[in-house]
Protein backbone atom coordinates (compact mmCIF):
# COMPACT_ATOMS: atom_id res chain seq x y z
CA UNK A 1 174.81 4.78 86.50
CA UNK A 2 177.10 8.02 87.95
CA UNK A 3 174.92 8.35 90.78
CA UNK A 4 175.53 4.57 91.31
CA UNK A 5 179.07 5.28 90.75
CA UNK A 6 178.91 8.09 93.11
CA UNK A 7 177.71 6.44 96.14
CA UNK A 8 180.03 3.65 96.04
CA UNK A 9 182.81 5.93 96.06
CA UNK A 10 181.03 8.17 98.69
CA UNK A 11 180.34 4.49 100.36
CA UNK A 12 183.89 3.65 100.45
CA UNK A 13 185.59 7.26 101.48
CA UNK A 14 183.27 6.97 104.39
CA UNK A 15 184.52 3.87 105.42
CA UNK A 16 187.61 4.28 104.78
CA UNK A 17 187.68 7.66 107.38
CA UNK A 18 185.81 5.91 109.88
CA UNK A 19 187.57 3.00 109.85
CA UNK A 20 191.10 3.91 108.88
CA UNK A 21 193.30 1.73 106.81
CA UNK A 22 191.58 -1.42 105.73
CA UNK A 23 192.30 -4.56 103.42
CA UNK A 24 189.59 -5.26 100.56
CA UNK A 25 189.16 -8.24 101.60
CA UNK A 26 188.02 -7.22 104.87
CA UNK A 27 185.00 -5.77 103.34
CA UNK A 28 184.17 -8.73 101.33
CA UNK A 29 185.84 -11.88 102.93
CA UNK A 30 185.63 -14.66 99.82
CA UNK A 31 184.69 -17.69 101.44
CA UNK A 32 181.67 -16.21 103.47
CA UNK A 33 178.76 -17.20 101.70
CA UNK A 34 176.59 -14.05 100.64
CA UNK A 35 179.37 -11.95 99.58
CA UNK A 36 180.00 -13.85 96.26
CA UNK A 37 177.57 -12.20 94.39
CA UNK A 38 178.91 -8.30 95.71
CA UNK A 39 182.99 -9.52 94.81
CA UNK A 40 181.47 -10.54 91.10
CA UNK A 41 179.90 -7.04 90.88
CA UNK A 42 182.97 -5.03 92.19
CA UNK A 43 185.32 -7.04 89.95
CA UNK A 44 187.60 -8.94 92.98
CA UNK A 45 186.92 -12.29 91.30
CA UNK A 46 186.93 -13.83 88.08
CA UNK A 47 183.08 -14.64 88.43
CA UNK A 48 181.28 -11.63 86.37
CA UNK A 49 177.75 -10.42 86.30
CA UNK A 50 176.58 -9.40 83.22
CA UNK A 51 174.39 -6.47 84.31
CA UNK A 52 176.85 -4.29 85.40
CA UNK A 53 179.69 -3.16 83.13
CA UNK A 54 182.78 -4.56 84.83
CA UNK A 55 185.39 -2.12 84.19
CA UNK A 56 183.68 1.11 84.98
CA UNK A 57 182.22 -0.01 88.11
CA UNK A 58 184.74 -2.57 89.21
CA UNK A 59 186.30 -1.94 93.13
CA UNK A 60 190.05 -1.98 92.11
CA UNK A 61 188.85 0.63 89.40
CA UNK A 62 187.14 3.10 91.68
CA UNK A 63 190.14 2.68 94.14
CA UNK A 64 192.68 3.44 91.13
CA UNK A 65 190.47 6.60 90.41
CA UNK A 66 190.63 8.02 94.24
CA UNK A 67 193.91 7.04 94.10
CA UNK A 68 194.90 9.25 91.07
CA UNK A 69 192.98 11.83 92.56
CA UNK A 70 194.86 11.88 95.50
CA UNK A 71 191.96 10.95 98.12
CA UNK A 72 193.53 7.73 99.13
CA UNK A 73 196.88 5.87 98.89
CA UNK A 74 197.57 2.55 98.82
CA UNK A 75 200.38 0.40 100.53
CA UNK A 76 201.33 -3.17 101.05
CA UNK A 77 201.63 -5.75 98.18
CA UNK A 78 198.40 -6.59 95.75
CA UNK A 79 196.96 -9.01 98.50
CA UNK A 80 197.43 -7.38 101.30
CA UNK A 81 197.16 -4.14 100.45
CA UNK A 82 196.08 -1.15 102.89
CA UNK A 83 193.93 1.55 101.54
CA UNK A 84 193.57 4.55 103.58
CA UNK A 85 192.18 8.09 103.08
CA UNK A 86 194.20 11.15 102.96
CA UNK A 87 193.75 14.89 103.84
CA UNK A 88 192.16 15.60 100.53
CA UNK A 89 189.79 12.68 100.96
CA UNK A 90 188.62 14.06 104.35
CA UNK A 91 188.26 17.27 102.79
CA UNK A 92 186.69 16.30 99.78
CA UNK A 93 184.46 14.22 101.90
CA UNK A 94 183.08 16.97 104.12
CA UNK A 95 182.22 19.33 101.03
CA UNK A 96 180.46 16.61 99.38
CA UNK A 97 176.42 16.30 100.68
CA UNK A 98 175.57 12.74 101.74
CA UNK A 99 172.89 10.80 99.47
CA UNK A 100 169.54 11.96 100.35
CA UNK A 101 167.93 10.03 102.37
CA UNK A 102 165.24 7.58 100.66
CA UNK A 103 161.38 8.31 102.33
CA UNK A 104 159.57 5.56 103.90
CA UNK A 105 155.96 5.85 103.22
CA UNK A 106 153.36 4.03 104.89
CA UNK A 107 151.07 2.34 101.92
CA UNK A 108 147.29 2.99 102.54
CA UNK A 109 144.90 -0.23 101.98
CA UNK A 110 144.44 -1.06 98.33
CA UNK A 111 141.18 -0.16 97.57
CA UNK A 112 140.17 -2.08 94.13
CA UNK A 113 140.42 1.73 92.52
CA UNK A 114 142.84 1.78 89.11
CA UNK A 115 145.15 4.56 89.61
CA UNK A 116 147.02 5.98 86.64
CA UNK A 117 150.41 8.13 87.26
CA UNK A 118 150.97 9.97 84.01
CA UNK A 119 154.23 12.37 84.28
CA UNK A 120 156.50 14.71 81.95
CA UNK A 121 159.29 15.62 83.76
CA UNK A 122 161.73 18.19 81.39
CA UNK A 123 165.02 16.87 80.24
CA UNK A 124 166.76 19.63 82.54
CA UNK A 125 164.61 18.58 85.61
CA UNK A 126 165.88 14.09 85.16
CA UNK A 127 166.75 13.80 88.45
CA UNK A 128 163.33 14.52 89.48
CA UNK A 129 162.24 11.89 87.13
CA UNK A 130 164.30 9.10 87.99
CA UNK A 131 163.10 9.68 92.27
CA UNK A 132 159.48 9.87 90.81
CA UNK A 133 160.33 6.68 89.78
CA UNK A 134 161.47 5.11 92.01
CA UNK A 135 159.05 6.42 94.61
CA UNK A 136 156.05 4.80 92.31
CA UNK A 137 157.88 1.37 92.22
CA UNK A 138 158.11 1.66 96.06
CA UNK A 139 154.50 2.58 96.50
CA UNK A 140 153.81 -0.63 94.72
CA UNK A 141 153.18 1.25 91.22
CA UNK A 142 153.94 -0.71 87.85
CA UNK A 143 154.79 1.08 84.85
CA UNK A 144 153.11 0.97 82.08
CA UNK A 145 156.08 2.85 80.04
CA UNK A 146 159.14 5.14 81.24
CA UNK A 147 156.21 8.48 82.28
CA UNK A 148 152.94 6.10 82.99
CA UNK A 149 152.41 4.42 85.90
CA UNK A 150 149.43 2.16 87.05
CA UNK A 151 148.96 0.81 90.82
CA UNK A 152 145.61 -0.52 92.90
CA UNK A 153 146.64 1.86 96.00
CA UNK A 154 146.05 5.51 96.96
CA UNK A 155 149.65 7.08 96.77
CA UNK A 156 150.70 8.03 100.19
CA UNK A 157 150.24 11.60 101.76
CA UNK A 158 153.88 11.85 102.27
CA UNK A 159 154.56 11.36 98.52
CA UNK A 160 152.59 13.78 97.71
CA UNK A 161 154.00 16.36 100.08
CA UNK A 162 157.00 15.64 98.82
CA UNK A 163 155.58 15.96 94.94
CA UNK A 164 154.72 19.28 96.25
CA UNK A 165 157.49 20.07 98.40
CA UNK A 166 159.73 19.85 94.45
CA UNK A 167 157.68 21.76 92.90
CA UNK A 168 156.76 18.83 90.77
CA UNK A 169 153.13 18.99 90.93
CA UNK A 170 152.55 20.58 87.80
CA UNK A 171 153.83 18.04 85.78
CA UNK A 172 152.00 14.92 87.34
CA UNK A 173 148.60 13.82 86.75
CA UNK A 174 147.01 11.19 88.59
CA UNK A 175 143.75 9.08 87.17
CA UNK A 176 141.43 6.67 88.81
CA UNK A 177 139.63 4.22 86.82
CA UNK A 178 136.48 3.10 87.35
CA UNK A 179 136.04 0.65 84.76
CA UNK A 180 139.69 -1.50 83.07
CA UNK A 181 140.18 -3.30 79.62
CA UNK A 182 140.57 -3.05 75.95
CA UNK A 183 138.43 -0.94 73.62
């Protein structure tokens, strides 16, 4: 949830320095259809989603936060207010690394082989988990539980460069089934 956290502030400081002052709303007009769903997640209406906790990942409360911080300031009345980014903010936004770009990997054919993705990942090493992760869901992987993995598809040569490329290798195994069931 942080790193969630993280790139909606990163999201918005970006934004906010390209753009220069801009009113909420102008990000997420509330009559246009589509954007109902995106003002219930960042808290602007009374409609809530219940899977994401409101408060800590509300708009107004990540605004509040770079506001206290002293990365952006605020003027105008509660409608129409301006937000804008300050000196720190550009700072602060130029020593910060931008979210890593996710990889786009082309999927070989599924070729009617079981493939198992068995992984421990240490404690100190979770990002590394989580982008395994995420990289198996994307490859069309299911899991089986949080470090197993099963999917019909060679993974993709890129994946595994990058698997390498992390030094992860050692704690991934990969099985293909030739025969599926119960005991």
């Amino acid at each position: 949830m942080k790193k969630v956290l993280k790139s909606i502030t990163r999201a918005l400081l970006d934004q906010l320095a390209e753009a220069g002052p801009l009113m909420i709303d102008a990000f997420f007009p509330k009559y246009y259809p589509g954007t109902g769903l995106i003002r219930g997640l960042f808290g602007l209406d009374h409609v809530r989603y219940s899977s994401v906790p409101e408060a800590k990942h509300s708009l107004s409360s990540i605004l509040n936060r770079l506001k206290r911080e002293g990365l952006v300031v605020c003027a105008g009345p509660k409608k129409k207010a301006r937000w804008r980014i300050t000196k720190k903010g550009l700072h602060k936004l130029k020593d910060t690394k931008p979210a890593e770009p996710r990889m786009t990997h082309i999927l070989p054919p599924a070729d009617g082989l079981t493939r198992l993705v068995t992984f421990d990942i240490p404690e100190d090493e979770k990002e590394k988990r989580s982008w395994l992760r995420k990289e198996l869901l994307a490859c069309g992987f299911e899991p089986l539980q949080k470090s197993v993995y099963i999917g019909k598809r060679p993974l993709p040569e890129t994946l595994i460069k990058s698997i390498d490329a992390r030094r992860m290798s050692k704690y991934i195994h990969i099985v293909s089934l030739s025969a599926t069931g119960t005991i």
